[in-house]
Protein backbone atom coordinates (compact mmCIF):
# COMPACT_ATOMS: atom_id res chain seq x y z
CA UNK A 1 3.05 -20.75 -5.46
CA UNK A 2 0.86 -18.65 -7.90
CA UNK A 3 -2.67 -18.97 -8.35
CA UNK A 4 -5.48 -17.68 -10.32
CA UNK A 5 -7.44 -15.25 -8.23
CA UNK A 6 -11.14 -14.41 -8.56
CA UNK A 7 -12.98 -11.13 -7.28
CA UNK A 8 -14.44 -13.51 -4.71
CA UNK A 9 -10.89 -14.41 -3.66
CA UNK A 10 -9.93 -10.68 -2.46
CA UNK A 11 -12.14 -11.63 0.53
CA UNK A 12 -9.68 -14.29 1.87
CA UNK A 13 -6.57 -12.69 1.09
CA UNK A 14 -4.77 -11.55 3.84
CA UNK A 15 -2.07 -8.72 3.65
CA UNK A 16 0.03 -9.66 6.81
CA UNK A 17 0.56 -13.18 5.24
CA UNK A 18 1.25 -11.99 2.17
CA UNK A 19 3.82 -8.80 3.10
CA UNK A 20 7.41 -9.33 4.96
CA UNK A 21 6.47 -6.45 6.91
CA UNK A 22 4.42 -7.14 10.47
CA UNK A 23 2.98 -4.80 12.38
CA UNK A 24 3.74 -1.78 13.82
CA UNK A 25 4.99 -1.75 10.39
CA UNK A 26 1.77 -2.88 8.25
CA UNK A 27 0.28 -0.37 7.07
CA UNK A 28 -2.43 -1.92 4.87
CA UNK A 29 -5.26 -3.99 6.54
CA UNK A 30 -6.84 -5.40 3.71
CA UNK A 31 -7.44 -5.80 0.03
CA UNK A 32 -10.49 -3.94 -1.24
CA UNK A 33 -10.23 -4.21 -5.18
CA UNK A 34 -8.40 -5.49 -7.90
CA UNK A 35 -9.41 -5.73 -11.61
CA UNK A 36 -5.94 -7.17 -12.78
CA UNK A 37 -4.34 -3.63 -13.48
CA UNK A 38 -5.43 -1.53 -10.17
CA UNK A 39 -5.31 -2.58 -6.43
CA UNK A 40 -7.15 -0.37 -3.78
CA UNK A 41 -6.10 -1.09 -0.47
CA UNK A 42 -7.26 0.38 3.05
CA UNK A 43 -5.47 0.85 6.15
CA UNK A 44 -7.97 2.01 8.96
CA UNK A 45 -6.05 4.49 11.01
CA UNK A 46 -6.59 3.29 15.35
CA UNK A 47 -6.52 6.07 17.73
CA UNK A 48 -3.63 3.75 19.71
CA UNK A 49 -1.14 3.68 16.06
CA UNK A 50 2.47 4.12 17.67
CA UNK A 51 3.25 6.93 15.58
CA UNK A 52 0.55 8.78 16.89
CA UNK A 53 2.39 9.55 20.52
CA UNK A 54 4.97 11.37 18.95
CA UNK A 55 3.71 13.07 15.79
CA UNK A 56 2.36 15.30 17.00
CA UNK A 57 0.59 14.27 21.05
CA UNK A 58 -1.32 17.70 20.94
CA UNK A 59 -2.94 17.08 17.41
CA UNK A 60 -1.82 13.60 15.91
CA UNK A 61 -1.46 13.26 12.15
CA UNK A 62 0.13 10.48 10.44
CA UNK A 63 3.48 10.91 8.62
CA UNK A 64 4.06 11.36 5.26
CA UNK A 65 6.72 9.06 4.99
CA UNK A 66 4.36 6.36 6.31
CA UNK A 67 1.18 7.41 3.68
CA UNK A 68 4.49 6.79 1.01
CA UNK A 69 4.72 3.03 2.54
CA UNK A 70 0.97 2.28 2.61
CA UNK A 71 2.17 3.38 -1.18
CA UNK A 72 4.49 0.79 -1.26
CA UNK A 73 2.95 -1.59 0.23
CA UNK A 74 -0.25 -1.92 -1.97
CA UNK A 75 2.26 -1.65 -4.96
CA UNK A 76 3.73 -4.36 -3.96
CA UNK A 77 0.70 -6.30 -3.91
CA UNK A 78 -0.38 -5.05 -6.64
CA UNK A 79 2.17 -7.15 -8.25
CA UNK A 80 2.34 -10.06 -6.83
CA UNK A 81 -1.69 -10.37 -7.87
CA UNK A 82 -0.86 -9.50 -11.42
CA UNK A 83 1.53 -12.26 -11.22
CA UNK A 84 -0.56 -14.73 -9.91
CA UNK A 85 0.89 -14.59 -6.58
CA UNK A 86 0.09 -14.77 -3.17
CA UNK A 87 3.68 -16.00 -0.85
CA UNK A 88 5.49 -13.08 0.37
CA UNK A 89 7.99 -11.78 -2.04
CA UNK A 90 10.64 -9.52 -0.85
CA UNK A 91 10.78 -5.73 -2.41
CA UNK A 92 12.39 -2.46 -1.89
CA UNK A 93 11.56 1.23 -2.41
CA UNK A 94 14.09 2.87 -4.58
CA UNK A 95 13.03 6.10 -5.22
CA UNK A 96 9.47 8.37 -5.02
CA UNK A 97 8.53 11.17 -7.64
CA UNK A 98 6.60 13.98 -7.35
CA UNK A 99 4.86 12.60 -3.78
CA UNK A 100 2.22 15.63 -2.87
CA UNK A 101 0.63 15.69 0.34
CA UNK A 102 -2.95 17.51 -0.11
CA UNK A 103 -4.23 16.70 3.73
CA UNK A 104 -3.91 15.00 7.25
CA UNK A 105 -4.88 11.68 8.27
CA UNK A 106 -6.18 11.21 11.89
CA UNK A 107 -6.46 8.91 14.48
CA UNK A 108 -10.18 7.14 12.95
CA UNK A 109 -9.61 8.03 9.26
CA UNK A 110 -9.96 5.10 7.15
CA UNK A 111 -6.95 5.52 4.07
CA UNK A 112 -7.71 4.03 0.69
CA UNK A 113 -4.87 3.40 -1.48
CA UNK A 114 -5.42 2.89 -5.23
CA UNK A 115 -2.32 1.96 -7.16
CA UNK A 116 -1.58 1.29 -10.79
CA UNK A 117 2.29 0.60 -12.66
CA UNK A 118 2.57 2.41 -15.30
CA UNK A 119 5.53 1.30 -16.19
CA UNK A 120 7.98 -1.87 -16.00
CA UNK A 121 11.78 -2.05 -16.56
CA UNK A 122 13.54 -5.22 -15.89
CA UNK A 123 12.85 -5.65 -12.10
CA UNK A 124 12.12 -2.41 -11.70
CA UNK A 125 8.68 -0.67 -11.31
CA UNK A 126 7.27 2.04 -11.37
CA UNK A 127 3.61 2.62 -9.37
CA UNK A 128 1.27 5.40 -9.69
CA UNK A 129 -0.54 5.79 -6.25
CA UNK A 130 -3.47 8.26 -5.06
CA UNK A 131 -4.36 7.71 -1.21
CA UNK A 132 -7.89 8.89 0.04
CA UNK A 133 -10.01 9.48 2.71
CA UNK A 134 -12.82 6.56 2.50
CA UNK A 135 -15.30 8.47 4.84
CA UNK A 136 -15.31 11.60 2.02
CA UNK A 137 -12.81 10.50 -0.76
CA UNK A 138 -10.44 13.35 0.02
CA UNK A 139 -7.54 13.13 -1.51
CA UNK A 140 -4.37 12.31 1.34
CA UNK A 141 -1.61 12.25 -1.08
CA UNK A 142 -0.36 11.45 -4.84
CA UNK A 143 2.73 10.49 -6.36
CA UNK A 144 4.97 7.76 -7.98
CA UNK A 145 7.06 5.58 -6.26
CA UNK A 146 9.81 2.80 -8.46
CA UNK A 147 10.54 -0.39 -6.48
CA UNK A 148 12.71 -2.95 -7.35
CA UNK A 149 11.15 -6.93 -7.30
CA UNK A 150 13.43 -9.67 -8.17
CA UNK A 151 10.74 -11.84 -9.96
CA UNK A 152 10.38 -15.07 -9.05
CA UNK A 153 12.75 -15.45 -5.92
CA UNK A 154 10.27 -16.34 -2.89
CA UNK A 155 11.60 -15.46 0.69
């Protein structure tokens, strides 16, 4: 179903109703902005996250791989709010350009994603993303990431 969305809206929206994935695999808590071109999403990082145990016990940082699908994840949003959109749609990473990871998230970091697409082919787009620190806007990481989103096929 796709609806017009207001700034007040962003409020009530709720990522895990709106994404396929569920946790331990959500890795955006909520919607913080979106002006119609540019989403910025956060992702508060507990000291309990799974990953945490393993990577690494003695001084836990958080994957890169998994700062590249709080990428994907707000990118996906991203479009589904351009389009009026708010049912889960299914989409999948296809490739990631130029990722660079500048520093470490820890266990209490709060991640802000901001994501715009930059450019459209077919089904296929293509997301600049920039992931920060909220406590001192440090950049986290930076790159491009293309997914593929059959438009207007609900799950």
């Amino acid at each position: 179903m796709k609806t017009m969305l207001k700034q007040d809206d962003l409020m009530t929206l709720r990522p895990m109703e709106m994404l396929l994935q569920k946790p331990p695999f959500l890795f955006v808590d909520k919607i913080v902005d979106f002006d119609g071109e540019t989403i910025i999403c956060s992702k508060l990082l507990a000291h309990n996250e799974s990953f945490f145990s393993g990577h690494f016990p003695s001084n836990p940082v958080m994957p890169g791989v998994l700062v590249i699908e709080m990428a994907a994840q707000s990118s996906l949003l991203l479009t589904m709010l351009m389009q009026g959109e708010t049912n889960p749609l299914e989409g999948y990473l296809v490739k990631t350009e130029n990722f660079t990871f500048l520093s470490v998230s820890e266990p209490g970091d709060e991640l802000l994603a901001k994501v715009k697409i930059v450019k459209k082919v077919g089904s296929y787009h293509t997301a600049q993303a920039t992931i920060r620190k909220a406590k001192d806007n440090k950049k986290v990481a930076r790159g491009q990431l293309v997914f593929y989103l059959q438009e207007g096929v609900e799950s």
